[in-house]
N, C-alpha and C. Protein backbone atom coordinates (compact mmCIF):
# COMPACT_ATOMS: atom_id res chain seq x y z
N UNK A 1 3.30 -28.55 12.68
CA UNK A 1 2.02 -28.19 12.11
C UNK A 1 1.39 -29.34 11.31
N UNK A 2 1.87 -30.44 11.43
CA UNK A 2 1.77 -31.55 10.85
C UNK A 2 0.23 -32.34 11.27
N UNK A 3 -0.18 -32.03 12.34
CA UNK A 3 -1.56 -32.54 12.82
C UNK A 3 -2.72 -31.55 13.25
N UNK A 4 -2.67 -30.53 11.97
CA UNK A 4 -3.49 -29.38 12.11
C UNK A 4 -4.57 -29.73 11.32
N UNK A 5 -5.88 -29.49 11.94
CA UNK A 5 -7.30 -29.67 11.47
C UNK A 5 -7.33 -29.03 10.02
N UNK A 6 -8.24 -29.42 9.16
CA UNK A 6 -8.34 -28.81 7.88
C UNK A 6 -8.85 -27.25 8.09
N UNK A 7 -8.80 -26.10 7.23
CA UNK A 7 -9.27 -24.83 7.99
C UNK A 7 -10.73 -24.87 8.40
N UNK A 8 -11.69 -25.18 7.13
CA UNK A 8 -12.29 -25.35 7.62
C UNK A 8 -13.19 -25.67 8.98
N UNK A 9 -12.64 -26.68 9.24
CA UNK A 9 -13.16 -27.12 11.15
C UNK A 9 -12.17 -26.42 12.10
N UNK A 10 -11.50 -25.58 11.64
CA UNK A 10 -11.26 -24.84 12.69
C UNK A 10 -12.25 -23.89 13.21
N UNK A 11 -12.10 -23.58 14.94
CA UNK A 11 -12.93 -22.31 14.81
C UNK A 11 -12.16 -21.05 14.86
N UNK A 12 -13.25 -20.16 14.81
CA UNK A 12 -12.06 -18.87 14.68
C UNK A 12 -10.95 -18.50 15.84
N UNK A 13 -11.24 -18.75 17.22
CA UNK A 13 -9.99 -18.66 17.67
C UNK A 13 -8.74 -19.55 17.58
N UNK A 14 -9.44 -20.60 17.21
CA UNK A 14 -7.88 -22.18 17.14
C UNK A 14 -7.46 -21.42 15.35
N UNK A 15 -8.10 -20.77 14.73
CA UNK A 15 -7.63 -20.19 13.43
C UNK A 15 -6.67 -18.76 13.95
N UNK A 16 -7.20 -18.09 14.51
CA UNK A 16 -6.15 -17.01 15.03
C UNK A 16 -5.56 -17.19 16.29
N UNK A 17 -5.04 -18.14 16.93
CA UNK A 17 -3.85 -18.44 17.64
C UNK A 17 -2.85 -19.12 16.76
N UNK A 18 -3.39 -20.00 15.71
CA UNK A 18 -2.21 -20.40 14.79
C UNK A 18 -1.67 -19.15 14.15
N UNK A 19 -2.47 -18.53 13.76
CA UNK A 19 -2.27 -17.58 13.21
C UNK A 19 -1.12 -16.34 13.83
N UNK A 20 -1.15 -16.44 14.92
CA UNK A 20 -0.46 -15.39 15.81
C UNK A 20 0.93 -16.41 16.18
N UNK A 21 1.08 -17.58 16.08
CA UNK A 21 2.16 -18.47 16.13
C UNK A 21 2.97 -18.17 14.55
N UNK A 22 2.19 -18.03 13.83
CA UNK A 22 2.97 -18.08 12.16
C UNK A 22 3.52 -16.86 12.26
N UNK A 23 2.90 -15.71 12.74
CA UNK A 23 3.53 -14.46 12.46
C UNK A 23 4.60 -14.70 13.36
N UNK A 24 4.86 -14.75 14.65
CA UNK A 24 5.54 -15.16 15.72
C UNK A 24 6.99 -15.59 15.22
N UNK A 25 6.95 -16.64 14.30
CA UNK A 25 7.71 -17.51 13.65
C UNK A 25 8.37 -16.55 12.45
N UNK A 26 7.77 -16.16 11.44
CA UNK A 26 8.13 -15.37 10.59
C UNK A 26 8.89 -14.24 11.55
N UNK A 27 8.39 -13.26 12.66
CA UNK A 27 8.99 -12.09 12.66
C UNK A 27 10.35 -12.50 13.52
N UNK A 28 10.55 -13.46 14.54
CA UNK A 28 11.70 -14.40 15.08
C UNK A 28 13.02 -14.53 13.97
N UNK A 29 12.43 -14.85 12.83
CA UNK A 29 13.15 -14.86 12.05
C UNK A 29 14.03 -16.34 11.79
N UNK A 30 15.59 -16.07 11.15
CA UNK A 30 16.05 -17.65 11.47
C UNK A 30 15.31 -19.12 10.41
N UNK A 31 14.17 -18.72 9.59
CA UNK A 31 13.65 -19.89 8.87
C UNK A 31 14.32 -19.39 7.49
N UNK A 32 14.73 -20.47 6.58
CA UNK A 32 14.65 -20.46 5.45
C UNK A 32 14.05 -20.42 4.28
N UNK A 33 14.31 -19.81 3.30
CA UNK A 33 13.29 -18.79 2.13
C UNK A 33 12.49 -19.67 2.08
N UNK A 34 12.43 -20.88 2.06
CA UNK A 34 11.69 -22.20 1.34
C UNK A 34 10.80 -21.91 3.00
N UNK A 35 11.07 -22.15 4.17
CA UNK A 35 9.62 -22.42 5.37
C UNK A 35 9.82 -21.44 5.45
N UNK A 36 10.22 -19.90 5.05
CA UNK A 36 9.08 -18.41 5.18
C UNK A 36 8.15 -18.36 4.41
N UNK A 37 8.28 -18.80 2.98
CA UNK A 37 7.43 -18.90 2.14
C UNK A 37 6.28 -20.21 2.84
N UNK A 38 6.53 -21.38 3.18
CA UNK A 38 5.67 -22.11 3.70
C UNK A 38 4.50 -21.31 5.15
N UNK A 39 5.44 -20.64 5.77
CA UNK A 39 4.52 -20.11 6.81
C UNK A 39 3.78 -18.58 6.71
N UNK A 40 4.08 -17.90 5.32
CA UNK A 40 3.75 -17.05 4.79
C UNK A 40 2.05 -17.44 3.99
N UNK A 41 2.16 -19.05 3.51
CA UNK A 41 1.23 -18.90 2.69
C UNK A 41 0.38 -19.61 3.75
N UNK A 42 0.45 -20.63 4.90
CA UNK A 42 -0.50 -20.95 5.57
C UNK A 42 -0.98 -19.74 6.22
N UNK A 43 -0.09 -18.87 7.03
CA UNK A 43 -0.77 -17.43 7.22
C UNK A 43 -1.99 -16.96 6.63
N UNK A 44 -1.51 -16.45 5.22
CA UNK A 44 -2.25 -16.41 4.41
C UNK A 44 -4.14 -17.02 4.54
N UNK A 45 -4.07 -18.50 4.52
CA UNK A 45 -4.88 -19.30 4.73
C UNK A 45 -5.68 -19.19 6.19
N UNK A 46 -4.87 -18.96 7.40
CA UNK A 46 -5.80 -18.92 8.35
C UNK A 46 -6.37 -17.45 8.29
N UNK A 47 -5.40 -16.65 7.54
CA UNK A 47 -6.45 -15.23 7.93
C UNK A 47 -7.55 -15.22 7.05
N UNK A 48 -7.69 -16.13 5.68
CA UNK A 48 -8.72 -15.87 5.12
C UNK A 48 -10.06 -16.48 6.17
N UNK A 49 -9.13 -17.76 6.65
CA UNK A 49 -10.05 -18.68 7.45
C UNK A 49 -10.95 -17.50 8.42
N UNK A 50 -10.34 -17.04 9.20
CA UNK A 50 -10.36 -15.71 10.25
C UNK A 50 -11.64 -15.28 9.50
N UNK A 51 -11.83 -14.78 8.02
CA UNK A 51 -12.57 -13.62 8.23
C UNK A 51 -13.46 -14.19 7.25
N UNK A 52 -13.49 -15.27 6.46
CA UNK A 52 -15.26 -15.93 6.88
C UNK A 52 -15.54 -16.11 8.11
N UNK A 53 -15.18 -16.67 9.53
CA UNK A 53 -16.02 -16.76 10.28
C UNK A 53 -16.60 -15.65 10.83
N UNK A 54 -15.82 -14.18 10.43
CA UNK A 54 -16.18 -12.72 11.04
C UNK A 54 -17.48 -12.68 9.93
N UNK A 55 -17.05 -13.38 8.63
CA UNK A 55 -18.55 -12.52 7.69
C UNK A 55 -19.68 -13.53 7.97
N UNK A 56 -18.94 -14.78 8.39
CA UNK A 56 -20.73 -15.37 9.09
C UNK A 56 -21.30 -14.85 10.27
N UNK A 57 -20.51 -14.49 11.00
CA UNK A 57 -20.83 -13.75 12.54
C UNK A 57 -21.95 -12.66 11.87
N UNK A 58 -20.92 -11.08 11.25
CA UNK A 58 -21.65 -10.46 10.80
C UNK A 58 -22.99 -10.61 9.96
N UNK A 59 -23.21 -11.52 9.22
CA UNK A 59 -24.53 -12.20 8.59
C UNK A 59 -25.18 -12.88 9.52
N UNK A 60 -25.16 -13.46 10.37
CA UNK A 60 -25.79 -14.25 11.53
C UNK A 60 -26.47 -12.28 12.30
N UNK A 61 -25.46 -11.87 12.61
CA UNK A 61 -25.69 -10.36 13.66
C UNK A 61 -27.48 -9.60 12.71
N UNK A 62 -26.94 -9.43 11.80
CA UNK A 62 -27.55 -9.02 10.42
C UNK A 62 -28.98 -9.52 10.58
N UNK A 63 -28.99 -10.98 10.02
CA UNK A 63 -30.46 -12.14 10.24
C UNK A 63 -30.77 -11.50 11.23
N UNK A 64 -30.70 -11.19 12.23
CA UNK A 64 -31.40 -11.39 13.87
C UNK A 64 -31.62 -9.86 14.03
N UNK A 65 -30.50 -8.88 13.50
CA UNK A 65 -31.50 -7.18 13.72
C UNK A 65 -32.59 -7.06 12.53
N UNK A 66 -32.45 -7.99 11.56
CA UNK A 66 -33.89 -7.74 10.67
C UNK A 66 -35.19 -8.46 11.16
N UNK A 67 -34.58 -9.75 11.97
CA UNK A 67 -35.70 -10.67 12.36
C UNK A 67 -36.66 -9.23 14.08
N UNK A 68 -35.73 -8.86 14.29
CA UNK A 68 -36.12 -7.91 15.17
C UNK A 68 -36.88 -6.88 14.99
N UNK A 69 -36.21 -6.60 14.03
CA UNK A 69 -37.13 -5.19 13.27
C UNK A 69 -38.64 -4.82 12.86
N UNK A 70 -38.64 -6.85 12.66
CA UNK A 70 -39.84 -7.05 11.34
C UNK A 70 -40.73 -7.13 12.28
């Protein structure tokens, strides 16, 4: 995971396929307290990543049924 984009420039699917690799890893099992906790908290990080790009989607969706409306 050493040459992973900052979250930011990820997009949301390269954010939830890592994301589905970390859980992957965690539920496999076999890592030590020290990299569960490491892949626990990047988790963490891509799902927040995950769901700004859902609340810009939804705000983008939003803009465009009011721009419609009006």
């Amino acid at each position: 995971m050493s040459d992973r984009k900052p979250d930011e420039q990820l997009s949301y699917e390269q954010a939830r396929a890592e994301l589905a690799q970390v859980v992957e890893r965690l539920e496999a099992g076999g890592t030590s307290l020290e990299e569960s906790l490491a892949l626990w908290e990047r988790g963490e990080q891509l799902a927040a990543a995950c769901q700004r790009s859902l609340d810009g989607a939804r705000a983008r969706i939003d803009a465009a049924r009011q721009t419609a409306e009006a």
